[in-house]
Protein backbone atom coordinates (compact mmCIF):
# COMPACT_ATOMS: atom_id res chain seq x y z
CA UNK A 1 -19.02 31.58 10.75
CA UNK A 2 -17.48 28.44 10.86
CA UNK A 3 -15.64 28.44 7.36
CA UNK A 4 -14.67 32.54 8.71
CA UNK A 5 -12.94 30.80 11.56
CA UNK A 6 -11.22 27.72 9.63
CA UNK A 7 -9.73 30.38 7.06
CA UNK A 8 -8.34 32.40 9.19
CA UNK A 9 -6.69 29.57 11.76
CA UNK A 10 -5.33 28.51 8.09
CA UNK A 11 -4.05 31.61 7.39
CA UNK A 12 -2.60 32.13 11.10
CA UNK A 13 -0.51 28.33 10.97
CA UNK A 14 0.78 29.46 7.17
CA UNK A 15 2.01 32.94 8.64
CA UNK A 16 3.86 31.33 11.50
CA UNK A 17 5.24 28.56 9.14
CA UNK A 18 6.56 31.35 7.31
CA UNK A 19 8.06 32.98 10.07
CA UNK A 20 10.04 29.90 11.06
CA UNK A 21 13.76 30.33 9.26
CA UNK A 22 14.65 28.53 6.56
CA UNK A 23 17.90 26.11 6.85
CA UNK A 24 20.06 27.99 4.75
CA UNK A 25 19.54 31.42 6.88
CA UNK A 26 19.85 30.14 9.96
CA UNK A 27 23.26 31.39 10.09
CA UNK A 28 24.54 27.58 10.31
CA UNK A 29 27.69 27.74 8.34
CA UNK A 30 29.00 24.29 9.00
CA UNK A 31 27.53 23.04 5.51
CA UNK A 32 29.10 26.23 3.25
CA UNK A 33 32.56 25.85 5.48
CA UNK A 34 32.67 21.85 4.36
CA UNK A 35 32.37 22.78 0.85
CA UNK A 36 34.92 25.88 0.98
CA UNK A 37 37.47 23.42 2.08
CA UNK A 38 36.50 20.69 -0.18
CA UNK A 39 36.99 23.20 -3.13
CA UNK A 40 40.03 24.22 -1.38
CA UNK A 41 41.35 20.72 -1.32
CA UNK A 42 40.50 20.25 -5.11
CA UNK A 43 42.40 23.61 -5.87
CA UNK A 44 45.73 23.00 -3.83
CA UNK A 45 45.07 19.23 -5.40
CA UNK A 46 45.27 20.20 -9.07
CA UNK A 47 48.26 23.11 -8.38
CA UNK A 48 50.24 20.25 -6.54
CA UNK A 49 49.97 22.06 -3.24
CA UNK A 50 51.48 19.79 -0.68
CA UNK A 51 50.36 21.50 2.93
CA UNK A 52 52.15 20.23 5.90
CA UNK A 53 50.11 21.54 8.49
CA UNK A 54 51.20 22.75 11.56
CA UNK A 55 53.80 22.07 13.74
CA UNK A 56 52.13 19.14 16.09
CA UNK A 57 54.28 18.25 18.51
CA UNK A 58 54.12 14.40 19.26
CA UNK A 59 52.25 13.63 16.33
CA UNK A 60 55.18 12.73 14.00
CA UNK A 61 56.91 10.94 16.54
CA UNK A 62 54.34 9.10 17.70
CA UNK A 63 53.87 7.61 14.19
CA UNK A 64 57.26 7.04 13.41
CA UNK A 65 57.19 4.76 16.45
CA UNK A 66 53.74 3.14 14.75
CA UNK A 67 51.42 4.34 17.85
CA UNK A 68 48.59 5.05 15.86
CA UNK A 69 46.53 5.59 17.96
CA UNK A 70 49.44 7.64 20.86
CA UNK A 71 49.51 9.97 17.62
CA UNK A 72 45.41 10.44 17.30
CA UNK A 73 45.20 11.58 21.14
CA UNK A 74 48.21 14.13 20.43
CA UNK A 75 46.44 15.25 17.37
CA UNK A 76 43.38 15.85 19.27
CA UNK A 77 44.92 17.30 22.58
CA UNK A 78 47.13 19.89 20.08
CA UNK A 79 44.14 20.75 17.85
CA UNK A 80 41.18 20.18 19.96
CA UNK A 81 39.33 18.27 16.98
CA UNK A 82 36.90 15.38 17.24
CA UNK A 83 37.95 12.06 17.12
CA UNK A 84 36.72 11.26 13.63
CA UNK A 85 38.86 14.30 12.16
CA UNK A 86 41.60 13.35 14.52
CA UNK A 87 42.07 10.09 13.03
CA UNK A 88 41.25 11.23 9.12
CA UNK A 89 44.24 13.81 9.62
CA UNK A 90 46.80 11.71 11.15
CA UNK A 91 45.94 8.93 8.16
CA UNK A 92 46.47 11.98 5.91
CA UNK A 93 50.08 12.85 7.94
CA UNK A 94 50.78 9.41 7.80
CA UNK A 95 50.23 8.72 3.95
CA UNK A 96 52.40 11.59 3.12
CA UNK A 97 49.16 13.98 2.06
């Protein structure tokens, strides 16, 4: 009776484990849109693909005066990116990439 009832408790933990999605189908895309871009990157790298992004008003400007950082909030209030990305991409602007 006892080994009856530890079997199936066993058997009703590994059917709800298997019910439980797996990371790849939970429909999180963030990890598979990081890598299309990094191939992206590598493609218009090796074609000589220079992209000059949009039009971001301030941005530019901001860095021709050397405010950094005047140039990172624009980024951010025109694109609505994170901080980390905001500065990564005006670096990028900045370096000519």
């Amino acid at each position: 009776m006892e080994i009856a009832l530890i079997l199936s408790s066993t058997a009703l933990v590994l059917a709800l484990l298997l019910q439980l999605p797996r990371r790849d189908a939970r429909g999180d895309g963030s990890f598979r849109l990081v890598e299309i871009e990094r191939r992206q990157r590598l493609i218009m790298e090796h074609l000589g693909i220079v992209d000059r992004g949009p039009a971001l008003p301030g941005v530019r400007e901001h860095l021709a005066r050397g405010e950094k950082i005047k140039a990172i909030k624009a980024y951010r209030e025109a694109t609505g990116t994170d901080l980390r990305t905001a500065k990564e991409a005006v670096e990028a602007i900045a370096a000519g990439r």
